[in-house]
Protein backbone atom coordinates (compact mmCIF):
# COMPACT_ATOMS: atom_id res chain seq x y z
CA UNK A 1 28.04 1.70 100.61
CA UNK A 2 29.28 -0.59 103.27
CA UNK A 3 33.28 -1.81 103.13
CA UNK A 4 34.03 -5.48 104.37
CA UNK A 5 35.16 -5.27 107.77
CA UNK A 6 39.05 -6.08 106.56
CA UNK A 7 39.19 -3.67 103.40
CA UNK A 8 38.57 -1.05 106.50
CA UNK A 9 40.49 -2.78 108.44
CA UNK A 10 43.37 -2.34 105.90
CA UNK A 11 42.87 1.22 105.70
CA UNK A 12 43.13 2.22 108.90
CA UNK A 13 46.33 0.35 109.29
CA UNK A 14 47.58 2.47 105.85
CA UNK A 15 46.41 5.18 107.37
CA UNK A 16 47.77 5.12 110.54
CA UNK A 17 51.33 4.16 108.98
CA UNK A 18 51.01 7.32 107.02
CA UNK A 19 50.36 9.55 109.99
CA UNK A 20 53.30 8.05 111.54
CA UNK A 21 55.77 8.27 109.04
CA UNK A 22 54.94 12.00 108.49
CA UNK A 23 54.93 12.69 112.19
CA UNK A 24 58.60 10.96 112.78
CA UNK A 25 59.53 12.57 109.64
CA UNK A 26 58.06 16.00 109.33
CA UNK A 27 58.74 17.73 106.28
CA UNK A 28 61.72 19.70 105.40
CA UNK A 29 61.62 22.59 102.64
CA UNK A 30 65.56 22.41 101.99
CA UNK A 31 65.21 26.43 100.74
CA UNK A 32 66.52 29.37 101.67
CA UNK A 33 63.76 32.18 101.33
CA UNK A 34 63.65 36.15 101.50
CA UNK A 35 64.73 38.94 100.44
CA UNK A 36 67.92 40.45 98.90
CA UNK A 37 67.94 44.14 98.98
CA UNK A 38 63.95 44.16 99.75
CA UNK A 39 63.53 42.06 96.08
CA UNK A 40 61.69 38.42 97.58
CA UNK A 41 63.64 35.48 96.32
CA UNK A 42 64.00 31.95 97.05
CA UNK A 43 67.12 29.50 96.77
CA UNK A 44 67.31 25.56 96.63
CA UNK A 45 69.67 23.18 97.67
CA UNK A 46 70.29 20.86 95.44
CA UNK A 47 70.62 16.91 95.97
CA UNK A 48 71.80 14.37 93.56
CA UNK A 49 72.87 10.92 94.05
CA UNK A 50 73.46 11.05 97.95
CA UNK A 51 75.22 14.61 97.48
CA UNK A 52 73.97 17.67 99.01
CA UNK A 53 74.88 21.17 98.33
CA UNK A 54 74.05 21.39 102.30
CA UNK A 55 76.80 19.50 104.31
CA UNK A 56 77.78 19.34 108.01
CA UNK A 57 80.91 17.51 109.33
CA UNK A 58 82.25 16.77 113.06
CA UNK A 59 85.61 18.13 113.88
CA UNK A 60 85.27 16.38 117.05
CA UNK A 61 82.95 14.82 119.06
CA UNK A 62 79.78 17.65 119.59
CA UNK A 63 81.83 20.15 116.80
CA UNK A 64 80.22 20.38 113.76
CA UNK A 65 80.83 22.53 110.75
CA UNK A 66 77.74 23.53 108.41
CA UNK A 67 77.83 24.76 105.05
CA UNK A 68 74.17 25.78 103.45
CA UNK A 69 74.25 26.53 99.73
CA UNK A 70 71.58 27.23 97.72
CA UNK A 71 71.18 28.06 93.99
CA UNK A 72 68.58 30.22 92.64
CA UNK A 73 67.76 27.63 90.39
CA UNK A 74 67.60 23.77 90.00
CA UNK A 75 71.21 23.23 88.87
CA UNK A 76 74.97 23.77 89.79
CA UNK A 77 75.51 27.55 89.25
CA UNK A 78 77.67 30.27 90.35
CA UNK A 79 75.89 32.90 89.79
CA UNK A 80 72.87 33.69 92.22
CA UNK A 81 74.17 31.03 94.62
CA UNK A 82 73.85 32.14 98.74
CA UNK A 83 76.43 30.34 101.44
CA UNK A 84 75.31 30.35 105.00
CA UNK A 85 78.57 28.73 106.82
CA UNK A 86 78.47 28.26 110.44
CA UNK A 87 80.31 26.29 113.54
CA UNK A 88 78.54 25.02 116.37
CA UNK A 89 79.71 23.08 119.44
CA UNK A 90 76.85 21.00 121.35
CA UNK A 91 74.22 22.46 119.18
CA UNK A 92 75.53 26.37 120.25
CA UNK A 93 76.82 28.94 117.65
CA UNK A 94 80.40 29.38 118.56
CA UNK A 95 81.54 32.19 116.03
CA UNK A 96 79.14 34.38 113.57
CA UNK A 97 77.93 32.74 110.65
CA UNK A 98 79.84 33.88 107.53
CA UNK A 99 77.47 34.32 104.38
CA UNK A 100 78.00 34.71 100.89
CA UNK A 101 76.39 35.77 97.91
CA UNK A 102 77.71 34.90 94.25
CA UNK A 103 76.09 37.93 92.24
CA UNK A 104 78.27 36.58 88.96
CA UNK A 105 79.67 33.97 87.38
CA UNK A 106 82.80 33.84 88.93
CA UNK A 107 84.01 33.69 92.60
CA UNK A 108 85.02 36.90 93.44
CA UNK A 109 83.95 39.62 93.18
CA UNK A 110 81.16 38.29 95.85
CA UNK A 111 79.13 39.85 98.94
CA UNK A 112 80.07 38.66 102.10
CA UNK A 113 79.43 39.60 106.42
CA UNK A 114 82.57 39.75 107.40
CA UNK A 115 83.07 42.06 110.49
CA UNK A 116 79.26 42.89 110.08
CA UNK A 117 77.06 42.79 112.73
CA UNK A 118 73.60 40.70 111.96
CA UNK A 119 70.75 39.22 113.70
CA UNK A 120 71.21 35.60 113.84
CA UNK A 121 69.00 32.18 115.38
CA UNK A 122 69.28 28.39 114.91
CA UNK A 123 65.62 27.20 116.17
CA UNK A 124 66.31 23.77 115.01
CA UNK A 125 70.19 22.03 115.24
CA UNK A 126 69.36 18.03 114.74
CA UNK A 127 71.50 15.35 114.48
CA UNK A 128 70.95 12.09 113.77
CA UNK A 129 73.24 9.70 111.83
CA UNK A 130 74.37 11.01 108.50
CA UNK A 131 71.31 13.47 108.42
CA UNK A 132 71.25 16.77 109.85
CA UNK A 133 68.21 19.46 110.27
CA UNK A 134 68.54 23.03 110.71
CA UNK A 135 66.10 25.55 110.89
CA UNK A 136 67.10 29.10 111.29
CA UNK A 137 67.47 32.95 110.13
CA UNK A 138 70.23 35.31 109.00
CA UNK A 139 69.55 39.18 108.71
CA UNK A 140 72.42 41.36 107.86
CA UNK A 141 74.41 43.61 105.49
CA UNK A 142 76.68 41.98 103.11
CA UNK A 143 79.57 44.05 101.75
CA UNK A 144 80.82 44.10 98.20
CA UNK A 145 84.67 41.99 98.21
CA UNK A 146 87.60 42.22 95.68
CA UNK A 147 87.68 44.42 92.84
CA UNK A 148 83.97 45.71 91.13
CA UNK A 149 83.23 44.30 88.30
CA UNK A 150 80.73 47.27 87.05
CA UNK A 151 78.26 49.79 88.98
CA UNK A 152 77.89 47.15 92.05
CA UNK A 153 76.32 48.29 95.12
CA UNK A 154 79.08 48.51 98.29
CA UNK A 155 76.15 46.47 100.49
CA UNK A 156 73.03 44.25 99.57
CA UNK A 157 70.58 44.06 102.46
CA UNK A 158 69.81 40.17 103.27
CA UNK A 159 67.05 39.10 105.43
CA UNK A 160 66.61 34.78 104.72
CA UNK A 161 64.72 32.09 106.74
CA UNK A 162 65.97 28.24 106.05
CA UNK A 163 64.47 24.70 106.88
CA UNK A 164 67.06 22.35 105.83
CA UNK A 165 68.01 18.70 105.73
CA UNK A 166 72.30 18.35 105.49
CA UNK A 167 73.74 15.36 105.22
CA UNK A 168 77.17 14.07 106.54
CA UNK A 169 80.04 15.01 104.38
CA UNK A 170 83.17 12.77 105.23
């Protein structure tokens, strides 16, 4: 079945608007996947009105702070939530990241890098605006902090990949 020359016309220009919205706009997973202690899991950041549980903010012109949080599930929640924090000064890592896992409801106790050595790379560091894209990986030991709760492991094993959008927190 033959289309009239403008309904085909019409599509092509839809089409081609398509193809260029999704190439200046590729698409971003905002998750944090791997594996925690070998055991595959997945966490989400969460946006709601504007808000982002994945922030960045300029200390000063080409210093930016980053703060990745993602919760296991679709909602606000200590428990389960991973923080990958990081500082970066013309798009280079100036200090290790510092990363956090919440294994219960509360704060601390919590799982943390600190003075751990890990593997560490930022493929993507964009900014543009109030909108931010990162794309990295984090592979390290975290190390049980403050007081156990219960039969906690001293270190979880944490190997995680993330594609993320941040936005601008003032």
């Amino acid at each position: 079945m033959m289309l009239p020359n403008q309904t085909l016309r019409q599509r092509l220009s839809l089409s081609s608007c398509i193809v260029a919205v999704l190439l200046l706009n590729p698409a971003v997973a905002d998750t944090i996947e791997g594996s925690l202690n070998g055991e595959s899991k997945s966490w989400n950041v969460l946006k709601q009105q504007g808000a982002s549980t994945a922030t960045f903010s300029e200390l000063t012109p080409g210093m930016q702070t980053v703060r990745l949080q993602g919760h296991v599930e679709q909602k606000f929640a200590t428990q389960g939530t991973l923080s990958i924090n990081f500082t970066l000064m013309n798009g280079s890592l100036i200090s290790p990241p510092e990363v956090t896992y919440f294994h219960t409801n509360g704060f601390m106790p919590n799982y943390g890098n600190q003075d751990t050595p890990a593997g560490w790379e930022l493929s993507i560091s964009e900014i543009e605006g109030d909108s931010a894209h990162f794309v990295g990986r984090y592979e390290g030991t975290l190390k049980l902090q403050g007081k156990p709760e219960g039969n906690e492991p001293e270190t979880l094993e944490l190997a995680v990949e993330f594609d993320v959008r941040a936005t601008r927190d003032e």
